[in-house]
N, C-alpha and C. Protein backbone atom coordinates (compact mmCIF):
# COMPACT_ATOMS: atom_id res chain seq x y z
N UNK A 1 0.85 -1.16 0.00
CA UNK A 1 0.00 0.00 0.00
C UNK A 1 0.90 1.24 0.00
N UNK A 2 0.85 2.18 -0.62
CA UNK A 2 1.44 3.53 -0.95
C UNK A 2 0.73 4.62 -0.14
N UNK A 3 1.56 5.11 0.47
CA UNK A 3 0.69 6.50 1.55
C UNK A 3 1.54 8.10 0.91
N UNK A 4 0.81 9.03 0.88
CA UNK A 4 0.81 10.04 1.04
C UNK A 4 1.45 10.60 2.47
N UNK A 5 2.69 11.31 2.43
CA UNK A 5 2.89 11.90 3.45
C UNK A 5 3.25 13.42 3.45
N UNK A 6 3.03 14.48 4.09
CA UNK A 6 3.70 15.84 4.05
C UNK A 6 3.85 16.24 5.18
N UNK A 7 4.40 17.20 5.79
CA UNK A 7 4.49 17.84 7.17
C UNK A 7 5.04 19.04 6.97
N UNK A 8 4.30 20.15 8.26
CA UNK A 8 5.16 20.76 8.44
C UNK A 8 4.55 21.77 8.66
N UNK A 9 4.33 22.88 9.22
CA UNK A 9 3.70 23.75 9.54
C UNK A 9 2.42 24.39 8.98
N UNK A 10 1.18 24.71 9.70
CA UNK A 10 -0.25 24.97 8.98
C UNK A 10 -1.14 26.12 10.02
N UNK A 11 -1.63 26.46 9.21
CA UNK A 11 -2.78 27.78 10.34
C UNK A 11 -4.32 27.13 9.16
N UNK A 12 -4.93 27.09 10.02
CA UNK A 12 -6.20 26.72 9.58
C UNK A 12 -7.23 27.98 9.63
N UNK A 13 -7.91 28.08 8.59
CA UNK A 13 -7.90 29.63 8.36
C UNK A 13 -9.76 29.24 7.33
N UNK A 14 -10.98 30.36 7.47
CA UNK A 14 -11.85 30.01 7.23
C UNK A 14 -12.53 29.56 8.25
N UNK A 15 -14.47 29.66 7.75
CA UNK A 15 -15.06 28.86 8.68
C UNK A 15 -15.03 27.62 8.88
N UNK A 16 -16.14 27.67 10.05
CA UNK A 16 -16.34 26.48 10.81
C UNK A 16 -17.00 25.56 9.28
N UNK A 17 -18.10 26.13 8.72
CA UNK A 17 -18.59 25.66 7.35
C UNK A 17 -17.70 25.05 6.48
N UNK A 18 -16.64 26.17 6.47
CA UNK A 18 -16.07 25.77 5.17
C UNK A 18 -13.96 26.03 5.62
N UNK A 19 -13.48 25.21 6.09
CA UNK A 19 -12.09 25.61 6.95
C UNK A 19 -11.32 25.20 5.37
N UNK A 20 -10.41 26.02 5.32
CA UNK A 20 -9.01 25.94 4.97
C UNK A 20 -8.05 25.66 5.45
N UNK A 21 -6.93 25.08 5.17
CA UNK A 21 -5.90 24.65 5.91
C UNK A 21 -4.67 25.37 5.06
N UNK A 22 -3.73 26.29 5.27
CA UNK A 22 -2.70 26.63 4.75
C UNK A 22 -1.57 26.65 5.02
N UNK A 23 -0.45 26.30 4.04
CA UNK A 23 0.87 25.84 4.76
C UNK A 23 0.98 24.29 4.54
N UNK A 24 1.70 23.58 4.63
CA UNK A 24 2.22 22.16 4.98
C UNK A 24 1.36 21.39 5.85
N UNK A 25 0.48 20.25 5.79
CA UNK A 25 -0.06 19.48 6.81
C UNK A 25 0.47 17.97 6.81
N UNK A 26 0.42 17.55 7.97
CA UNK A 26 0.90 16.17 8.58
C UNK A 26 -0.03 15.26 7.94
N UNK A 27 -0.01 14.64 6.73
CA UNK A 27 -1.47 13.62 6.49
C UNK A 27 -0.26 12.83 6.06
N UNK A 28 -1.26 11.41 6.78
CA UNK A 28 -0.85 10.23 6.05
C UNK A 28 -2.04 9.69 5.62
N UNK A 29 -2.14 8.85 4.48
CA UNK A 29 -3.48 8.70 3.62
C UNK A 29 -3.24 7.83 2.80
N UNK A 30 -3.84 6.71 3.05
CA UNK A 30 -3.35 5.93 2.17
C UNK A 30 -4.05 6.29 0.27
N UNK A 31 -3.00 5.55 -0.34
CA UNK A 31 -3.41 6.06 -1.59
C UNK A 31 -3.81 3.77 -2.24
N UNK A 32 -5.54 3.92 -2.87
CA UNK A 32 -5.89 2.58 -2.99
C UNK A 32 -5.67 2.56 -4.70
N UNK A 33 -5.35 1.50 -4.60
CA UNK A 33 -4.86 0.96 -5.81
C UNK A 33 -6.08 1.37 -7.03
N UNK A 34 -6.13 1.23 -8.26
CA UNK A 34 -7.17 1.35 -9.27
C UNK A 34 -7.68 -0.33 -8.88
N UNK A 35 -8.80 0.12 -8.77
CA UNK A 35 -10.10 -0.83 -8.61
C UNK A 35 -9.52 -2.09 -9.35
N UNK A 36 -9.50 -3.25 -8.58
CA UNK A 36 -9.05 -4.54 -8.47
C UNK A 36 -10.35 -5.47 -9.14
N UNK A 37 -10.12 -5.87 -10.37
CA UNK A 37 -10.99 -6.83 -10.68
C UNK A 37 -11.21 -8.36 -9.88
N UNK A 38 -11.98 -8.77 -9.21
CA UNK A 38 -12.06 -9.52 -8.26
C UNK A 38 -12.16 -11.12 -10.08
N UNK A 39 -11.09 -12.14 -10.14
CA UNK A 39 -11.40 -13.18 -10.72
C UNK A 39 -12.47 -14.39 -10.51
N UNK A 40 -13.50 -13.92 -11.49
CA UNK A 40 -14.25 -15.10 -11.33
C UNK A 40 -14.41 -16.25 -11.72
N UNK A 41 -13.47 -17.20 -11.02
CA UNK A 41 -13.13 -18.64 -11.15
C UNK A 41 -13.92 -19.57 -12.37
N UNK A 42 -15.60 -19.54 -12.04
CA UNK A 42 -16.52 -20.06 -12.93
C UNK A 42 -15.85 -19.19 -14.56
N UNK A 43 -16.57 -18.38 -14.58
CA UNK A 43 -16.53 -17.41 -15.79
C UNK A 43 -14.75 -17.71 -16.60
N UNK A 44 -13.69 -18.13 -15.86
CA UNK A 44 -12.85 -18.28 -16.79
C UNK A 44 -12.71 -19.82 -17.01
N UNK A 45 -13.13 -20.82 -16.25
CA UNK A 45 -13.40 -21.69 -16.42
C UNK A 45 -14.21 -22.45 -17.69
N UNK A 46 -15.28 -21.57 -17.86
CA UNK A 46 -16.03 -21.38 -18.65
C UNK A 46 -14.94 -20.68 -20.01
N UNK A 47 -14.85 -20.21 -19.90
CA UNK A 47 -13.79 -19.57 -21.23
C UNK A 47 -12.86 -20.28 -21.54
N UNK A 48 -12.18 -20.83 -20.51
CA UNK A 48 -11.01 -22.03 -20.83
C UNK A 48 -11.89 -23.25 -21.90
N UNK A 49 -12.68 -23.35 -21.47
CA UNK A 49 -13.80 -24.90 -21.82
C UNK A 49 -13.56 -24.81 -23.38
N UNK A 50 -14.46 -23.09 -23.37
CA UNK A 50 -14.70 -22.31 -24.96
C UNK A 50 -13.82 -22.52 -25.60
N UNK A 51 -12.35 -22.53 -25.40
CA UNK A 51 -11.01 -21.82 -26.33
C UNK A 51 -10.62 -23.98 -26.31
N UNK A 52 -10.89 -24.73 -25.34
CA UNK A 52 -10.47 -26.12 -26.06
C UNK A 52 -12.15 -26.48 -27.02
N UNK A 53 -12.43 -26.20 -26.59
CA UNK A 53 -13.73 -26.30 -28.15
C UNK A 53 -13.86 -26.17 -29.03
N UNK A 54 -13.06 -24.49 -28.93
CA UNK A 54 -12.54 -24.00 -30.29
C UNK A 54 -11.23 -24.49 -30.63
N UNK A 55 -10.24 -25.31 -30.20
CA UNK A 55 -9.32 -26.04 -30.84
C UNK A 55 -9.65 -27.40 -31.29
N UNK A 56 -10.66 -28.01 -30.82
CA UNK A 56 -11.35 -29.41 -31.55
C UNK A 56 -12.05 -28.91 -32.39
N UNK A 57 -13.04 -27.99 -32.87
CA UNK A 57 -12.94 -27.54 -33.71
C UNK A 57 -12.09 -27.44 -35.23
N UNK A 58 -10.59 -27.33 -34.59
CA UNK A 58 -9.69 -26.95 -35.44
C UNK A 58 -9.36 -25.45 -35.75
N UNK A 59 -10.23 -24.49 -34.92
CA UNK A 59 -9.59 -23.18 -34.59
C UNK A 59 -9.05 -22.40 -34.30
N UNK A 60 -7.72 -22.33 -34.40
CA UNK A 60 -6.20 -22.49 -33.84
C UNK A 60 -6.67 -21.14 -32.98
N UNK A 61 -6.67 -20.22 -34.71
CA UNK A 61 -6.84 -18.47 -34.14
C UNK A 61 -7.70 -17.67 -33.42
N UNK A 62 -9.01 -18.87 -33.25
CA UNK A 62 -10.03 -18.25 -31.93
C UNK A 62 -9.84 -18.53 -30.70
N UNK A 63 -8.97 -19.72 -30.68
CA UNK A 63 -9.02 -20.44 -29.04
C UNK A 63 -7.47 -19.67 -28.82
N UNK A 64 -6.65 -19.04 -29.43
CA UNK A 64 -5.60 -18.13 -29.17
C UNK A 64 -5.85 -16.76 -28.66
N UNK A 65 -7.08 -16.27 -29.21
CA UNK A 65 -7.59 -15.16 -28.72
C UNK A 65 -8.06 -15.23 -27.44
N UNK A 66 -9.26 -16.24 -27.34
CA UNK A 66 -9.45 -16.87 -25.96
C UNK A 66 -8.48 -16.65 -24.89
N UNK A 67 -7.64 -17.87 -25.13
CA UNK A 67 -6.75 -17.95 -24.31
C UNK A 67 -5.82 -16.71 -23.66
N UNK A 68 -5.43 -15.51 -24.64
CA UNK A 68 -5.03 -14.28 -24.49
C UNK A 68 -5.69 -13.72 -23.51
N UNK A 69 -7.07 -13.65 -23.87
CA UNK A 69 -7.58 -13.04 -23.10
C UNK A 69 -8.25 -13.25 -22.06
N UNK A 70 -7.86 -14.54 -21.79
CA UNK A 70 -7.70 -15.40 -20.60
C UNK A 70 -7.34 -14.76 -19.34
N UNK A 71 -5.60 -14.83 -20.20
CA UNK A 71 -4.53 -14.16 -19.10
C UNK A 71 -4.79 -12.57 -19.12
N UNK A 72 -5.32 -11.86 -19.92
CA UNK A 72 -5.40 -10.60 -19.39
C UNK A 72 -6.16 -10.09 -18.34
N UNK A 73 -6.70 -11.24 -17.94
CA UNK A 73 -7.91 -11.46 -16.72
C UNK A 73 -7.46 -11.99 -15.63
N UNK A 74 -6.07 -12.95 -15.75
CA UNK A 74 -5.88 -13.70 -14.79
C UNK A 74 -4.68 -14.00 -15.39
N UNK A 75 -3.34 -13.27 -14.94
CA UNK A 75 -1.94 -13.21 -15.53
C UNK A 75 -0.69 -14.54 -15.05
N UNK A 76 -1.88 -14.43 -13.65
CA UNK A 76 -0.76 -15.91 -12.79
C UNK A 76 -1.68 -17.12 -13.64
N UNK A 77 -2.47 -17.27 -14.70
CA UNK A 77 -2.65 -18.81 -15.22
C UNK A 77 -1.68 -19.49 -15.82
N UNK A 78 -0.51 -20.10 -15.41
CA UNK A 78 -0.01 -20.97 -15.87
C UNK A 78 -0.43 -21.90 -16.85
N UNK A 79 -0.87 -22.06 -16.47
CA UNK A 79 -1.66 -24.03 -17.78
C UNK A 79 -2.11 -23.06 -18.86
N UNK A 80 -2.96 -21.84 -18.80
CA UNK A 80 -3.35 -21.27 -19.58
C UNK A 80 -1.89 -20.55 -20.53
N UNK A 81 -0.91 -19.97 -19.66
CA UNK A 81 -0.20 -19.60 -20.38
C UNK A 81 0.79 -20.51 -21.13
N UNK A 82 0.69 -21.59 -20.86
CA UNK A 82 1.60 -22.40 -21.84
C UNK A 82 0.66 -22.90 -22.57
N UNK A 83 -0.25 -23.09 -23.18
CA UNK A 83 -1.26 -23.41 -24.08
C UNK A 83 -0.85 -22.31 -24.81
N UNK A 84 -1.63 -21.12 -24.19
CA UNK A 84 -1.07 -20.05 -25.19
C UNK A 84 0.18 -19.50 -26.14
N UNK A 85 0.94 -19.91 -25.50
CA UNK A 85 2.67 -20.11 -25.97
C UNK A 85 2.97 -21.19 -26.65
N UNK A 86 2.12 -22.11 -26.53
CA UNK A 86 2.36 -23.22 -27.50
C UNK A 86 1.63 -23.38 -29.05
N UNK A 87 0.11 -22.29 -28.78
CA UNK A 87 -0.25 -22.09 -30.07
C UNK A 87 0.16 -20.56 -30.49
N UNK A 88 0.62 -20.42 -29.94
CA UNK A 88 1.40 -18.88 -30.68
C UNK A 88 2.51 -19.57 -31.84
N UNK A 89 3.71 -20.70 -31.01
CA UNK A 89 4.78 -21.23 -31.60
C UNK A 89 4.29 -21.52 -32.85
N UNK A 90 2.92 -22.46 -33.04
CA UNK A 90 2.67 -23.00 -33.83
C UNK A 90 2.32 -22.44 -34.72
N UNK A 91 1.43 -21.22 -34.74
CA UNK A 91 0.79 -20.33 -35.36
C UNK A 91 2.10 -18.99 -35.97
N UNK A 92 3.74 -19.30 -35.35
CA UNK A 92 4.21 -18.60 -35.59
C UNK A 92 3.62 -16.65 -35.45
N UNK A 93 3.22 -16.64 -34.39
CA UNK A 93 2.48 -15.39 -33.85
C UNK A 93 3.99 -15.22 -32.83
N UNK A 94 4.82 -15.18 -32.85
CA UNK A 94 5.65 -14.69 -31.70
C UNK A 94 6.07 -13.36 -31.05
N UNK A 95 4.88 -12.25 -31.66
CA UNK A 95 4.79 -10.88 -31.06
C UNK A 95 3.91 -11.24 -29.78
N UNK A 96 3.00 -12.10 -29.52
CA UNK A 96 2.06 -11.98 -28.82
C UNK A 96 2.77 -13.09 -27.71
């Protein structure tokens, strides 16, 4: 977690309504991350299913997309990411 810190001398100045603070103040505050997509286990599960469907199929280049965008959802998938790396090789896609 990342905090905000400053210090250092302040006169608080303005009303009771509406106060100002001027000069340097002592805050610590935490600063929260950009909104954390919570992974929903089912839902990529479900997408994993999709992208081997679409390789029995014989759809190299949809179940690659899939799978991409798999991991852009969920970056620690292992199994997912070597699938993906393995039809990239094949597909000779090696930007992605």
């Amino acid at each position: 977690m990342t905090f905000v810190i400053a210090a250092g001398p302040y006169r608080l100045l303005g009303s009771r309504a509406a106060p100002r603070i001027e000069g340097a103040v002592v805050c610590l505050k935490p600063i929260m991350p950009e909104t954390t997509k919570r992974i929903d286990r089912a839902e990529l599960a479900k997408r994993t299913e999709r992208a081997e469907k679409l390789l029995q199929k014989g759809k190299a280049a949809e179940a690659l997309d899939e799978y991409l965008q798999i991991l852009r959802d969920d970056p620690e998938n292992d199994s997912v990411r070597q699938l993906a790396a393995d039809l990239c090789l094949s597909q000779n896609r090696t930007k992605d």
